[in-house]
N, C-alpha and C. Protein backbone atom coordinates (compact mmCIF):
# COMPACT_ATOMS: atom_id res chain seq x y z
N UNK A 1 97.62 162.17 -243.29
CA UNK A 1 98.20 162.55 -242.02
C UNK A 1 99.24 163.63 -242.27
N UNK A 2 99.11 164.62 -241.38
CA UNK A 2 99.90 165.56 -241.41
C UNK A 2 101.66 165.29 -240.98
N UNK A 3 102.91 165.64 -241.50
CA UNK A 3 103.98 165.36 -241.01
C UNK A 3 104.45 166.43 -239.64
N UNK A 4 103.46 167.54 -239.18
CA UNK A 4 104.04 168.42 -238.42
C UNK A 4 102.93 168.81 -237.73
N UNK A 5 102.75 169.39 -236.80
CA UNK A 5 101.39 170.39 -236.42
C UNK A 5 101.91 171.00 -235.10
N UNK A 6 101.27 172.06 -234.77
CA UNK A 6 101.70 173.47 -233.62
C UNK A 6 100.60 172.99 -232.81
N UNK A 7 101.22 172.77 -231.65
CA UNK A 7 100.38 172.29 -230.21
C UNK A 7 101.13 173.59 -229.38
N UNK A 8 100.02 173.33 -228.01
CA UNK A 8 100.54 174.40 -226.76
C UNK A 8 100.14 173.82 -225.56
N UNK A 9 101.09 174.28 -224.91
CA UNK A 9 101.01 173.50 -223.55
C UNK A 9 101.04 174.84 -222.49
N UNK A 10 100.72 174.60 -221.18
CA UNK A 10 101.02 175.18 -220.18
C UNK A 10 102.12 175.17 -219.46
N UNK A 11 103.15 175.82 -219.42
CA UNK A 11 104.19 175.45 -218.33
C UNK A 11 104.02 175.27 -217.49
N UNK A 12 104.76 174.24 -216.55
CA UNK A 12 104.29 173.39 -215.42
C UNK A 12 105.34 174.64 -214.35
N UNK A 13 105.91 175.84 -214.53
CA UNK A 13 106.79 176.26 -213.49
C UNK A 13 105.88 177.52 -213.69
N UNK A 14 105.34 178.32 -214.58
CA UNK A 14 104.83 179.52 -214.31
C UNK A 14 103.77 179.59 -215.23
N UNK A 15 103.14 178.48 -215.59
CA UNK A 15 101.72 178.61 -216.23
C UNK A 15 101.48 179.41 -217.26
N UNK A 16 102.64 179.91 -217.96
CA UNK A 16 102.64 180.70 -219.20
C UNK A 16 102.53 179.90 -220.25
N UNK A 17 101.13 180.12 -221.41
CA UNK A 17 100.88 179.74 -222.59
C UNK A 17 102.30 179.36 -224.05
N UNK A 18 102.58 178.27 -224.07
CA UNK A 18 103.71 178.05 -224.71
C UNK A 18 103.30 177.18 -226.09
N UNK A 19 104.22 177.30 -227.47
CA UNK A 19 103.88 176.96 -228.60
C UNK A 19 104.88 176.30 -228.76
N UNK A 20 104.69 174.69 -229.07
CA UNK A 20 105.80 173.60 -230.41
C UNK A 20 104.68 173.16 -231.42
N UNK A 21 105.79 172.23 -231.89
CA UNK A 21 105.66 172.01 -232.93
C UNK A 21 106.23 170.48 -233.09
N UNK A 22 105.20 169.86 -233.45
CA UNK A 22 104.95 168.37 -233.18
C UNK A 22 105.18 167.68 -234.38
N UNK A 23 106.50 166.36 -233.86
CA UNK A 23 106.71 165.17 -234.91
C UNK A 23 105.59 164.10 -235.52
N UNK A 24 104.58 164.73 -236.01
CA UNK A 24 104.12 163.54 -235.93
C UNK A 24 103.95 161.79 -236.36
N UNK A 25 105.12 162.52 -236.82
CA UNK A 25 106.20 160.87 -237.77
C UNK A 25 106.91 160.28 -236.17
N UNK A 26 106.90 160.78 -235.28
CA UNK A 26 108.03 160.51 -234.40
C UNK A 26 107.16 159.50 -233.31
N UNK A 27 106.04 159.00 -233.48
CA UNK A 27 105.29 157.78 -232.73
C UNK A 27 104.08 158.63 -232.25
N UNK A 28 103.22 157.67 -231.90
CA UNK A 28 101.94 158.21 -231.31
C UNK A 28 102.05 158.22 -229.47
N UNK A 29 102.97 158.34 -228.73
CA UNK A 29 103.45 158.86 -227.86
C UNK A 29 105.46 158.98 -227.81
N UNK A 30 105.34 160.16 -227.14
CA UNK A 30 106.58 160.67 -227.44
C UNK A 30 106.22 161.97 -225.73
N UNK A 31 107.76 162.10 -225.79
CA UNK A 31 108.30 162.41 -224.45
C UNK A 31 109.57 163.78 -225.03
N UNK A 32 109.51 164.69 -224.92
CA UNK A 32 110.43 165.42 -224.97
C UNK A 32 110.35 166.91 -223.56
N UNK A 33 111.73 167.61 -224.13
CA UNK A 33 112.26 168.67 -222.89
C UNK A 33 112.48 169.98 -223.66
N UNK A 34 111.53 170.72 -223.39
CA UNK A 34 112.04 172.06 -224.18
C UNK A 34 111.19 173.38 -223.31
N UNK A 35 111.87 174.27 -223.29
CA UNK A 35 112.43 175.67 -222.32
C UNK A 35 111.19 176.42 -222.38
N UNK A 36 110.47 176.74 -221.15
CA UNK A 36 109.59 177.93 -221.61
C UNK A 36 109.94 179.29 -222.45
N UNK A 37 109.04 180.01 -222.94
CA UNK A 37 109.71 180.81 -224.03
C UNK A 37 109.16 182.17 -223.01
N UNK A 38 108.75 181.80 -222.20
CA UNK A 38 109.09 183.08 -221.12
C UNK A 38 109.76 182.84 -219.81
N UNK A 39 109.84 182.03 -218.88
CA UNK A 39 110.27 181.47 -217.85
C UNK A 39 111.45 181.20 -217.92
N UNK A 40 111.79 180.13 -218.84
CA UNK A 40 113.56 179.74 -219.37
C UNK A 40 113.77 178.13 -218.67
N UNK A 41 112.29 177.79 -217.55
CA UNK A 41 112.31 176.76 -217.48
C UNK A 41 112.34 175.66 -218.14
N UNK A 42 113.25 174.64 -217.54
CA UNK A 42 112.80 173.27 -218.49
C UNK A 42 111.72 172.48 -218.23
N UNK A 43 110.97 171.76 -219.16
CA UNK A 43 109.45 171.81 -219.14
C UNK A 43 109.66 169.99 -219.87
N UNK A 44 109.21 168.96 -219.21
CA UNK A 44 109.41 167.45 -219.62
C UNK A 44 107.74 167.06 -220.01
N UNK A 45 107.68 167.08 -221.44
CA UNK A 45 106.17 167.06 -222.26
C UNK A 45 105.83 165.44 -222.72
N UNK A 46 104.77 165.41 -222.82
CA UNK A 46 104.50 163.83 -223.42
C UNK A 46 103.63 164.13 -223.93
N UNK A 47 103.61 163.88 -225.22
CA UNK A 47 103.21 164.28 -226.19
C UNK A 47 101.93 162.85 -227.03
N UNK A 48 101.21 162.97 -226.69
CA UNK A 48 100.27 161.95 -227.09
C UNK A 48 98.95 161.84 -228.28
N UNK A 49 99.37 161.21 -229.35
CA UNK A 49 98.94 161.61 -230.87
C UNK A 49 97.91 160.25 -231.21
N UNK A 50 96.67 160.62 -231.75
CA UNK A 50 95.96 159.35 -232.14
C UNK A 50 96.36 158.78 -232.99
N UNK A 51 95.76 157.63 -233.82
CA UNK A 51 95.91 156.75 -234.71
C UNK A 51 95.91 157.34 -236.04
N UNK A 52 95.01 158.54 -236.06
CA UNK A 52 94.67 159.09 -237.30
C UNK A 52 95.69 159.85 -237.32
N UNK A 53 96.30 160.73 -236.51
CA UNK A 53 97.21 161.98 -236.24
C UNK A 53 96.46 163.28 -236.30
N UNK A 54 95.33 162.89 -236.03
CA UNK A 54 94.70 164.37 -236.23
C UNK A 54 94.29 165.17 -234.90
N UNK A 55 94.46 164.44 -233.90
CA UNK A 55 94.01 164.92 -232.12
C UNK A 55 95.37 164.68 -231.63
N UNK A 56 95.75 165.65 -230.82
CA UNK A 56 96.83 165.50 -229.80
C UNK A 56 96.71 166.01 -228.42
N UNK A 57 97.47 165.68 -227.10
CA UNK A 57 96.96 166.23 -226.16
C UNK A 57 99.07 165.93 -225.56
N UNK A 58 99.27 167.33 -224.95
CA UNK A 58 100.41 168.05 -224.76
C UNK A 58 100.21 167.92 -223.06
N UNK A 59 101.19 167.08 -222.36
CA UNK A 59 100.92 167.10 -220.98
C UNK A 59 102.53 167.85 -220.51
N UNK A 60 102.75 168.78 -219.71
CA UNK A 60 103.82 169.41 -219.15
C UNK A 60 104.30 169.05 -217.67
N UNK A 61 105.16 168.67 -217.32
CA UNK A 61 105.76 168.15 -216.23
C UNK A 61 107.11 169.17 -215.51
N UNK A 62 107.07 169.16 -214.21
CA UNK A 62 109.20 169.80 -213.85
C UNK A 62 109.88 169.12 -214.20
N UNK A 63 110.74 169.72 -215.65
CA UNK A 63 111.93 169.11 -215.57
C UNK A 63 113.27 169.38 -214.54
N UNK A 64 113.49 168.71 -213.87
CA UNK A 64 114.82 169.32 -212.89
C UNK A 64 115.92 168.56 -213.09
């Protein structure tokens, strides 16, 4: 299992293609808040990792 891997999500305020970078020591669901890297919006992600750690799926929400 990998300790890190680069996921992308859609921003949920202006639909611009966005890149992190995933705990994958940090549970097989996980919830974090981080800024579009064009928008400047805050963006509330849940971050959902299989058993193996090898599939992930990046869901984007308004953070307000």
């Amino acid at each position: 299992m990998r300790a890190e891997a680069d996921e992308t999500f859609l921003c949920a305020w202006c639909g611009e293609l966005n890149e992190i970078t995933v705990d994958v020591s940090g549970g097989i669901e996980q919830v974090l808040v981080t800024d579009c890297e064009v928008c400047c919006r805050p963006n509330l992600l849940t971050v959902r990792i299989d058993v193996d750690g090898d599939a992930f799926t990046v869901e984007a929400s308004r953070e307000s």
